[in-house]
C-alpha atoms as a PDB file:
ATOM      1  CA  UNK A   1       9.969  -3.958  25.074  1.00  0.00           C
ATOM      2  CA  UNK A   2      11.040  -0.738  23.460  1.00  0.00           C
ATOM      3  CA  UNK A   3      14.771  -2.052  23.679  1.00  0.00           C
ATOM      4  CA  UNK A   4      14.015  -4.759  21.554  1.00  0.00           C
ATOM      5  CA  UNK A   5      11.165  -3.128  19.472  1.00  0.00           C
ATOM      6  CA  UNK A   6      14.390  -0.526  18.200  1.00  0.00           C
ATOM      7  CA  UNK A   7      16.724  -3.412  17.563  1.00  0.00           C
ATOM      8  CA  UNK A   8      14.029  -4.988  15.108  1.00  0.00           C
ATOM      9  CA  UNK A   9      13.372  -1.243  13.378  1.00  0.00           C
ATOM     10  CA  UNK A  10      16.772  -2.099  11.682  1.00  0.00           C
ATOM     11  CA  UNK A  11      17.091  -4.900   9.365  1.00  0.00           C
ATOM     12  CA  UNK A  12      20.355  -6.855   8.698  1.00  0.00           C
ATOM     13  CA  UNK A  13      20.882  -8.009   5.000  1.00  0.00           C
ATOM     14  CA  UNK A  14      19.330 -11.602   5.736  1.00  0.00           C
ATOM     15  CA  UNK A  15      16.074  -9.869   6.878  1.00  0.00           C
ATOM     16  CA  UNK A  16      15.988  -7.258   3.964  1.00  0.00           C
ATOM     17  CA  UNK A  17      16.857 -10.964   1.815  1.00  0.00           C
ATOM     18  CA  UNK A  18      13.493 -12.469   3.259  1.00  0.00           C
ATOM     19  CA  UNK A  19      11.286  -8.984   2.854  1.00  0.00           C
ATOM     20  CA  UNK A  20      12.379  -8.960  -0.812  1.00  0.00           C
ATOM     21  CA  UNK A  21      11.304 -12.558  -1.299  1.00  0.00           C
ATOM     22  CA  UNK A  22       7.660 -11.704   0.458  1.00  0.00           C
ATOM     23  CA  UNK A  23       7.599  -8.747  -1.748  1.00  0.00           C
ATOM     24  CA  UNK A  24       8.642 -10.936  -5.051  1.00  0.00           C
ATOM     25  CA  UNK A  25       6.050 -13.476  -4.225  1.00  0.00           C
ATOM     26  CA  UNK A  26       3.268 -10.725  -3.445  1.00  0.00           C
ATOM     27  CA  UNK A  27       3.899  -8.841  -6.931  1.00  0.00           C
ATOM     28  CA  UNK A  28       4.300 -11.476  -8.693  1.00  0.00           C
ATOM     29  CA  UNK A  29       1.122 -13.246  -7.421  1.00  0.00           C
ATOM     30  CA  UNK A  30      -0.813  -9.810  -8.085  1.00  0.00           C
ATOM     31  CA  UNK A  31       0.192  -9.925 -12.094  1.00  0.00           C
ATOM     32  CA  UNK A  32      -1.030 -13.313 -12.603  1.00  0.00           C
ATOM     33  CA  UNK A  33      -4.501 -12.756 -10.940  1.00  0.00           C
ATOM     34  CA  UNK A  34      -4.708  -9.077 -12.167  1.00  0.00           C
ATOM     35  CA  UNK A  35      -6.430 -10.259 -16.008  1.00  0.00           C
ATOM     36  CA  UNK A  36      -8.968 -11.714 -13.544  1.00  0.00           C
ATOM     37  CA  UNK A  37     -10.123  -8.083 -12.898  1.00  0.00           C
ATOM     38  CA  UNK A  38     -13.121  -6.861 -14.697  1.00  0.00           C
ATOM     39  CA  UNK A  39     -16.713  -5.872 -13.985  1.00  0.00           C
ATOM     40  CA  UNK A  40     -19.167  -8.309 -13.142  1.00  0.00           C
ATOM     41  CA  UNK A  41     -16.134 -10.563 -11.026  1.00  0.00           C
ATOM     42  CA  UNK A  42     -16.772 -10.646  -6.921  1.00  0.00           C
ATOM     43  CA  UNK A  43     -14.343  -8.533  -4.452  1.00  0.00           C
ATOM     44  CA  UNK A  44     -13.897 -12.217  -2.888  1.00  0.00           C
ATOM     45  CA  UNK A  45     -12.950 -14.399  -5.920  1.00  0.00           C
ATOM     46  CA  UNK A  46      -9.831 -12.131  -6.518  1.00  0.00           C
ATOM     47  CA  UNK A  47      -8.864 -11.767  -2.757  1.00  0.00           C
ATOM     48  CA  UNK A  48      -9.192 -16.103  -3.217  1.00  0.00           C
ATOM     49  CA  UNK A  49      -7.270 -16.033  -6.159  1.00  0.00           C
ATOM     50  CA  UNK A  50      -4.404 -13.803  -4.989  1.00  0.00           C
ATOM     51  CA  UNK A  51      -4.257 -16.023  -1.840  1.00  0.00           C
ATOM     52  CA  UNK A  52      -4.384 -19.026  -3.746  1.00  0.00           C
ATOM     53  CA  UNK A  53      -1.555 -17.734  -6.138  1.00  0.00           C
ATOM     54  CA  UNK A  54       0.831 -16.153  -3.378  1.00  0.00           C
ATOM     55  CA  UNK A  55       0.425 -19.769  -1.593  1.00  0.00           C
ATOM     56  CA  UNK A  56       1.630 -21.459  -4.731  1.00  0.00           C
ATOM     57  CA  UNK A  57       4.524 -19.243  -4.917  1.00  0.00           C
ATOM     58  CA  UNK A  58       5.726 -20.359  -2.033  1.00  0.00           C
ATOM     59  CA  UNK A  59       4.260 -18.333   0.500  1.00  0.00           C
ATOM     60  CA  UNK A  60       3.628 -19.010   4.189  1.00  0.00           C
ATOM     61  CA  UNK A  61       0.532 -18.640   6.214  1.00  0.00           C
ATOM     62  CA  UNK A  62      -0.454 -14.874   4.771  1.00  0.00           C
ATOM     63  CA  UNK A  63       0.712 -12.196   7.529  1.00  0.00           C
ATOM     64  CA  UNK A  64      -3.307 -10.633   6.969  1.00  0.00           C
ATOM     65  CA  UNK A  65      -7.040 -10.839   5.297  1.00  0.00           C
ATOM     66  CA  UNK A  66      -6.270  -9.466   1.939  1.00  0.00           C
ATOM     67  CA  UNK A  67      -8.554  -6.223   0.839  1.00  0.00           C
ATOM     68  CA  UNK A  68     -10.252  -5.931  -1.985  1.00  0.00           C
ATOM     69  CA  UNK A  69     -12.133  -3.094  -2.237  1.00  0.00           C
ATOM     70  CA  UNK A  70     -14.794  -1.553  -5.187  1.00  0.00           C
ATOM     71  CA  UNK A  71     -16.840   1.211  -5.523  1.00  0.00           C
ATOM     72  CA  UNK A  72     -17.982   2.291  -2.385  1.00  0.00           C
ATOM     73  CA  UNK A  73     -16.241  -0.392  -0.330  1.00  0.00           C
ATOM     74  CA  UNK A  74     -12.802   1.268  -1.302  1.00  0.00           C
ATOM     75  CA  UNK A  75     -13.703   4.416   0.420  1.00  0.00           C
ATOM     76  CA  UNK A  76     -13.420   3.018   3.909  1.00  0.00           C
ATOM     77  CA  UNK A  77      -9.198   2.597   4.818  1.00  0.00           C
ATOM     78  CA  UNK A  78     -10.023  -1.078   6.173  1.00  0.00           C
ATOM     79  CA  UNK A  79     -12.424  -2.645   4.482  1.00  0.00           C
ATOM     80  CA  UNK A  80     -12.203  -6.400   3.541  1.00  0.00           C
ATOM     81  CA  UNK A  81     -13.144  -8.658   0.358  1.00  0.00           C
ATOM     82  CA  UNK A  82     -17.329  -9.103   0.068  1.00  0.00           C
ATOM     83  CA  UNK A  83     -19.412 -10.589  -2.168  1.00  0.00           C
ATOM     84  CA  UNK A  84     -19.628  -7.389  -3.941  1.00  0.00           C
ATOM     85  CA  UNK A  85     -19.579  -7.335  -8.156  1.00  0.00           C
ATOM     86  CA  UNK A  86     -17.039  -5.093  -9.534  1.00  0.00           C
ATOM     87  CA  UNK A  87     -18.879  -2.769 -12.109  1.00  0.00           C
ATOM     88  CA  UNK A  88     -17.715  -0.090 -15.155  1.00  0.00           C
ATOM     89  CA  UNK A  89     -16.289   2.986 -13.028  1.00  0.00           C
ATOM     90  CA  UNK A  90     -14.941   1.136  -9.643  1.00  0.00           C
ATOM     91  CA  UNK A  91     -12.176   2.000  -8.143  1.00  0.00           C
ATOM     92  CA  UNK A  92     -10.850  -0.969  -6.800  1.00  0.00           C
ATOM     93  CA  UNK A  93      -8.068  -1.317  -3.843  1.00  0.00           C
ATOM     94  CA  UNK A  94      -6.374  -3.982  -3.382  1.00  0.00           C
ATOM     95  CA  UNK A  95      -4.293  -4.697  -0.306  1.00  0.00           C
ATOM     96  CA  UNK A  96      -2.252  -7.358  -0.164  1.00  0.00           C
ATOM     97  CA  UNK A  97       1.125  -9.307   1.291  1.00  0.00           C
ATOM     98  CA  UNK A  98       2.983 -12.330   1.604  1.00  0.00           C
ATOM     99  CA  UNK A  99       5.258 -14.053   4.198  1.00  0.00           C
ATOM    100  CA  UNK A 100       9.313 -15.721   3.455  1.00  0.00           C
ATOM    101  CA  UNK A 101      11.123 -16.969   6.334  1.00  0.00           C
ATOM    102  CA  UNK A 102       8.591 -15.290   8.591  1.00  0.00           C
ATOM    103  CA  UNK A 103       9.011 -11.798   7.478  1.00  0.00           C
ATOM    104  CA  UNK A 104       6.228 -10.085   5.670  1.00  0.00           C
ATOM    105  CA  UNK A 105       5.458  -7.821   2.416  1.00  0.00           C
ATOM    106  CA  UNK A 106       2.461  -4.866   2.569  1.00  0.00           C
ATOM    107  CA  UNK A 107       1.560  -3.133  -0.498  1.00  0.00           C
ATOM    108  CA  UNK A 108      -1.512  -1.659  -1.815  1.00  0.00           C
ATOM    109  CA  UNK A 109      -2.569  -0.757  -5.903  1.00  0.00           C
ATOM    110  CA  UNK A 110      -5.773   0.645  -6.880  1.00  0.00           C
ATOM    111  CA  UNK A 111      -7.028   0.255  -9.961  1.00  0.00           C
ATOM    112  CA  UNK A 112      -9.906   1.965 -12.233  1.00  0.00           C
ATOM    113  CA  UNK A 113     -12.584  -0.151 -14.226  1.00  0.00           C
ATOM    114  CA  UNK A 114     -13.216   1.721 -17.381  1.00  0.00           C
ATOM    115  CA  UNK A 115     -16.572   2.313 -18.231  1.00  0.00           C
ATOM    116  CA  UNK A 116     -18.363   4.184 -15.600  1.00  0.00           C
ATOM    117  CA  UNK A 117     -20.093   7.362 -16.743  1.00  0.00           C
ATOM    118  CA  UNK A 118     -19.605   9.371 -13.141  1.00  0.00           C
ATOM    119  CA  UNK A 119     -17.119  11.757 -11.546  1.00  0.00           C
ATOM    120  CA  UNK A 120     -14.136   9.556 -14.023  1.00  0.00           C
ATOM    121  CA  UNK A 121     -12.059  12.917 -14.057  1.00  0.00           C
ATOM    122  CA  UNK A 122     -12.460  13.141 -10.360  1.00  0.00           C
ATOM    123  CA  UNK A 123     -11.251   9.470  -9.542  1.00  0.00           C
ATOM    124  CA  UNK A 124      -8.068  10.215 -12.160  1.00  0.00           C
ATOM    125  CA  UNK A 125      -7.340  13.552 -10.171  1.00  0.00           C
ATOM    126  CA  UNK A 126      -7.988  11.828  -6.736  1.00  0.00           C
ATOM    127  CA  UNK A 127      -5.622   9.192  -7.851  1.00  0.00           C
ATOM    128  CA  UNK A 128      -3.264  11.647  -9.525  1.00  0.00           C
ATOM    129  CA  UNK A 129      -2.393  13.388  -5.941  1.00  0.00           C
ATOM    130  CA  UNK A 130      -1.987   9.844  -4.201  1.00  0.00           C
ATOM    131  CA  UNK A 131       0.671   9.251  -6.608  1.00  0.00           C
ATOM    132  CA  UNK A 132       2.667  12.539  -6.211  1.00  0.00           C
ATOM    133  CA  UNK A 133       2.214  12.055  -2.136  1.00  0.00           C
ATOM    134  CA  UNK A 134       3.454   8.513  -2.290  1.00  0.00           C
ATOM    135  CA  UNK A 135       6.692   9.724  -4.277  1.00  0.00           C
ATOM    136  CA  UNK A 136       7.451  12.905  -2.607  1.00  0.00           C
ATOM    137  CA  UNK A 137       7.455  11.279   1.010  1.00  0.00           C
ATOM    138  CA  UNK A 138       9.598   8.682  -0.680  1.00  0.00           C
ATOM    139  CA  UNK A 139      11.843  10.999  -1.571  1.00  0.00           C
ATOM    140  CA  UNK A 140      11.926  12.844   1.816  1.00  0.00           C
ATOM    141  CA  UNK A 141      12.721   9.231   3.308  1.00  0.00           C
ATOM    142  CA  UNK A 142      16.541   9.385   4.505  1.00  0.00           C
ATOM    143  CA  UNK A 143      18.654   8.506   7.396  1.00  0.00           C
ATOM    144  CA  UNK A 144      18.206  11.132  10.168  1.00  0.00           C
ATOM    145  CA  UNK A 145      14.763  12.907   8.830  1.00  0.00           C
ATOM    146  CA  UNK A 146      11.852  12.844  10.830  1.00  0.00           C
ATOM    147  CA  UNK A 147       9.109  10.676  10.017  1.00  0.00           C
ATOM    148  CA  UNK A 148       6.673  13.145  10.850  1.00  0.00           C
ATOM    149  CA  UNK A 149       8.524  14.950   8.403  1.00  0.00           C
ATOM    150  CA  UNK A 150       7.972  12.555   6.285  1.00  0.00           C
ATOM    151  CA  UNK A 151       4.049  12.253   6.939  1.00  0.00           C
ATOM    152  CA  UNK A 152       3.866  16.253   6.664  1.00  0.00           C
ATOM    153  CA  UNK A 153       5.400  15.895   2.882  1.00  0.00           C
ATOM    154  CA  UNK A 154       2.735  13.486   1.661  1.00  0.00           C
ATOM    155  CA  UNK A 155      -0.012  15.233   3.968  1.00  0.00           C
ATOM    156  CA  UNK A 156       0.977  18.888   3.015  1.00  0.00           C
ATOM    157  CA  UNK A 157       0.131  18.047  -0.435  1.00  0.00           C
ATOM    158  CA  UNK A 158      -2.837  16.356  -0.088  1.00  0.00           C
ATOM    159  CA  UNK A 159      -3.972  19.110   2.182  1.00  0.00           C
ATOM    160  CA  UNK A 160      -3.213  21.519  -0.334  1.00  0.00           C
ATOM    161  CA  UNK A 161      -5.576  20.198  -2.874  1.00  0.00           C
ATOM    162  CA  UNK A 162      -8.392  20.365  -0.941  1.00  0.00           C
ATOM    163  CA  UNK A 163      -8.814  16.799   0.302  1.00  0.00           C
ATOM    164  CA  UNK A 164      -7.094  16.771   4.055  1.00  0.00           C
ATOM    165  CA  UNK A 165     -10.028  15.843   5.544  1.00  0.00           C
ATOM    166  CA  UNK A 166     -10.476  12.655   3.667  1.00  0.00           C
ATOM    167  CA  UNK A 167      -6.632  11.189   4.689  1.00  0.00           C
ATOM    168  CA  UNK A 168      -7.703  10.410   7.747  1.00  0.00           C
ATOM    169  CA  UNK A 169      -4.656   7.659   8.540  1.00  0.00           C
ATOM    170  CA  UNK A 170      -0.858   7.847   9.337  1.00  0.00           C
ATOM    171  CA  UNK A 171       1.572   7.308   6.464  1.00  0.00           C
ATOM    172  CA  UNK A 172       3.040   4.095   6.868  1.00  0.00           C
ATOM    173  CA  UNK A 173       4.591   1.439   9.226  1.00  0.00           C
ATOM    174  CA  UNK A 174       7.199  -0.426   9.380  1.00  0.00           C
ATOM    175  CA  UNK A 175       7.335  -4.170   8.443  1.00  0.00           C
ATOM    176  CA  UNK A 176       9.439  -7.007   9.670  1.00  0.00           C
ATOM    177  CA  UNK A 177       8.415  -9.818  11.333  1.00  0.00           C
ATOM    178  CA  UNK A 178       5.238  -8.146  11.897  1.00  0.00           C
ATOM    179  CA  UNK A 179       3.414  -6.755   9.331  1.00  0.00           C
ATOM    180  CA  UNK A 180       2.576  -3.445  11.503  1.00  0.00           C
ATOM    181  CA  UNK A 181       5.586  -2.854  13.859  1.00  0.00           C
ATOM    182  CA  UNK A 182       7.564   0.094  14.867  1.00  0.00           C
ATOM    183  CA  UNK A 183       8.275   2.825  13.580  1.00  0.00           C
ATOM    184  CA  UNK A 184       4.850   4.798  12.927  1.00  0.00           C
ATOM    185  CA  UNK A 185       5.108   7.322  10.305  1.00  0.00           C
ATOM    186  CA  UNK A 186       2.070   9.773  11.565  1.00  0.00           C
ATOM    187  CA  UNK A 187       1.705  13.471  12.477  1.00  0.00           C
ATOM    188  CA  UNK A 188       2.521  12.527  16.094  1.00  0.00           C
ATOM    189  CA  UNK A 189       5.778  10.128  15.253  1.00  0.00           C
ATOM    190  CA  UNK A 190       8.851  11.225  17.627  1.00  0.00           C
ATOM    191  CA  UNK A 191      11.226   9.028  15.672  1.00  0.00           C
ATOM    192  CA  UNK A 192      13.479   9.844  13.207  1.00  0.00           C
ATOM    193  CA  UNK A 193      14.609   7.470  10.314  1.00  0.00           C
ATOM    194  CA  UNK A 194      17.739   4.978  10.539  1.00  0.00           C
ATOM    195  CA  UNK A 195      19.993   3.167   7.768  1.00  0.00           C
ATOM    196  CA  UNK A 196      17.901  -0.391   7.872  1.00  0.00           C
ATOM    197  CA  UNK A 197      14.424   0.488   8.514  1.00  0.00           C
ATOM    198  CA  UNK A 198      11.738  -1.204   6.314  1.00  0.00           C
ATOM    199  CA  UNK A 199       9.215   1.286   6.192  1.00  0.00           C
ATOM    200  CA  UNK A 200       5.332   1.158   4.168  1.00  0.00           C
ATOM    201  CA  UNK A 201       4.622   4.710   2.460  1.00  0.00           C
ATOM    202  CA  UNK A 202       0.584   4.439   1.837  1.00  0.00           C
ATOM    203  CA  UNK A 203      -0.844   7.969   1.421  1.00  0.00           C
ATOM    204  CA  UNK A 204      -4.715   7.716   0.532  1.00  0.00           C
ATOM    205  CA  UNK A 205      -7.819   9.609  -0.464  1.00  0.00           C
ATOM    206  CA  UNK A 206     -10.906   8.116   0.674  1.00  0.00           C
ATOM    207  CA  UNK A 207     -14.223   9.934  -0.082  1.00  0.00           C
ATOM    208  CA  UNK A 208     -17.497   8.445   0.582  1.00  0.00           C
ATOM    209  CA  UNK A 209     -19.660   6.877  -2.083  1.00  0.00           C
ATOM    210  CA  UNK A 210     -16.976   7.940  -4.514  1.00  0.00           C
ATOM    211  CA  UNK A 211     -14.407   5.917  -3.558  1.00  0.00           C
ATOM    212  CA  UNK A 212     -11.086   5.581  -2.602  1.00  0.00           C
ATOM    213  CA  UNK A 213      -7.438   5.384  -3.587  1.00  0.00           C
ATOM    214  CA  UNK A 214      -4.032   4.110  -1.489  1.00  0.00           C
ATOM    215  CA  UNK A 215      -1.054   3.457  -3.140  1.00  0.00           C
ATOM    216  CA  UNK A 216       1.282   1.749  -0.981  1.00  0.00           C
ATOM    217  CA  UNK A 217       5.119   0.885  -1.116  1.00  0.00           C
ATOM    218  CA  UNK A 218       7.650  -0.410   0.719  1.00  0.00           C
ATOM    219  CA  UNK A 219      11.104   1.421   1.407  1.00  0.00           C
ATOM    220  CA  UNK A 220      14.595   0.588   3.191  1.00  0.00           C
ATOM    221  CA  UNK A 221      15.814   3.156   4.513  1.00  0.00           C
ATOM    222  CA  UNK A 222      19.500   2.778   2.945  1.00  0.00           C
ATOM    223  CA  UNK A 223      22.852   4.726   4.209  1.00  0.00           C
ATOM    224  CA  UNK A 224      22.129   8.143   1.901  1.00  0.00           C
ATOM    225  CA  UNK A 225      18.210   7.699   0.609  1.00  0.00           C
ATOM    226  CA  UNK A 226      15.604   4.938   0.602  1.00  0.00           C
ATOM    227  CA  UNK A 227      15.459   2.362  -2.129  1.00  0.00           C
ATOM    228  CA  UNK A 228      11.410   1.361  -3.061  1.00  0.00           C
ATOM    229  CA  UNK A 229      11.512  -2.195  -2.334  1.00  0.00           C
ATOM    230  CA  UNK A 230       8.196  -2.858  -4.943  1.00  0.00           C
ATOM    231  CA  UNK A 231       8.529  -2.535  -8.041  1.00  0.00           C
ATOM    232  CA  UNK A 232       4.981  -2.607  -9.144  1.00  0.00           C
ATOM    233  CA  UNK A 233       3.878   0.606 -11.325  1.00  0.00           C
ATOM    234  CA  UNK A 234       1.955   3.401  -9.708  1.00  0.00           C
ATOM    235  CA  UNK A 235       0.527   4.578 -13.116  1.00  0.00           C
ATOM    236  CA  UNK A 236      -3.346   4.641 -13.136  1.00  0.00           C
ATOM    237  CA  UNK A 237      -4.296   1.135 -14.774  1.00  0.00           C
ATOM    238  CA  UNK A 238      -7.985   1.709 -16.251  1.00  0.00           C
ATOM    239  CA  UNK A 239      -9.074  -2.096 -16.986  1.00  0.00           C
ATOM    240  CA  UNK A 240     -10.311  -3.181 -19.681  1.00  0.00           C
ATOM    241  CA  UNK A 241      -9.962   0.468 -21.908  1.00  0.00           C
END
């Protein structure tokens, strides 16, 4: 297996082709259901309409549950889409991908309802030091660097602010075929990166009955740095400000 699973890691321009158009389908999807977002609309009905839209789009059978997580729900890594009312103040993560020719696209935005009266300066900051961990392990990403490495950069920083404790998941993955397939970008990764890999960068800070925040990309790894394959911004959005 681990012959094969290192011939997959590296993606030949048809493949990279195919992750694009999941990731085209995927964004676009998310801006046409994003007006939907405001307080008083269910986790659910937007992880239905983002389905609904990517499916329009042309995408296959979806490569996993969306997430849509608010409020509290967004503090837990893996939560899924409930019947839960957004409301003024949520954070709200959603997690979502498509599928083109059987390869798949992963990315994650989270978003903050305007509004809410509590601990606002703490979600910006929270959301503030995902950002700058999401782009400096992007920038780290290059052909021969570790990916622990690569997990340290992100992790170092969000360490250093006080909020270790509450990234309590590996870095990223890499997506093909699969949506979660080799390599692991974690503390305890042995690999090192390769021209070709499609890799997710998803740094988060999850804190309970605050909330939580992931920002997630996707990279290829290309012959001097990694391009970001989503082009979505990672500027805090406060809906409906």
């Amino acid at each position: 297996g681990d012959a094969l699973e290192r011939m997959r890691e590296l993606k030949d321009e048809d493949e990279l082709a195919l992750i694009k158009d999941a990731v085209r389908i995927a964004e676009e999807a998310f801006l046409h259901i994003k007006p939907h977002i405001r307080a008083g609309r269910t986790e659910r009905s937007i992880a239905l309409r983002l389905e609904r839209m990517m499916k329009e789009l042309g995408s296959a059978a979806l490569p996993f549950e969306i997430i849509v997580a608010s409020g509290p729900n967004s503090s837990k890594p893996h939560a899924g889409a409930f019947g839960r009312k957004f409301r003024p103040g949520d954070l709200v993560t959603i997690d979502w991908g498509a599928q083109s020719g059987g390869y798949c696209s992963d990315m994650t935005r989270t978003l903050l309802l305007s509004g809410g009266s509590s601990d606002m300066a703490k979600k910006k900051r929270i959301y503030s030091l995902v950002k700058r961990a999401n782009s400096k392990a992007i920038k780290h990403l290059a052909p021969g660097v570790r990916l622990r490495a690569v997990d340290l950069q992100a992790r170092a920083l969000i360490s250093g602010a006080g909020y270790g404790e509450y990234f309590g998941h590996g870095l990223g993955h890499g997506v093909g075929l699969d949506v979660h397939e080799a390599p692991r970008l974690s503390p305890r990764a042995r690999r090192t990166a390769r021209t070709g890999m499609v890799v997710t960068i998803e740094p988060g800070i999850y804190v309970p009955h605050l909330g939580g925040v992931r920002i997630e990309d996707m990279a290829f790894v290309g012959r001097v740095k990694a391009d970001v394959l989503t082009h979505l911004p990672v500027e805090l959005e406060i809906i409906g400000s």
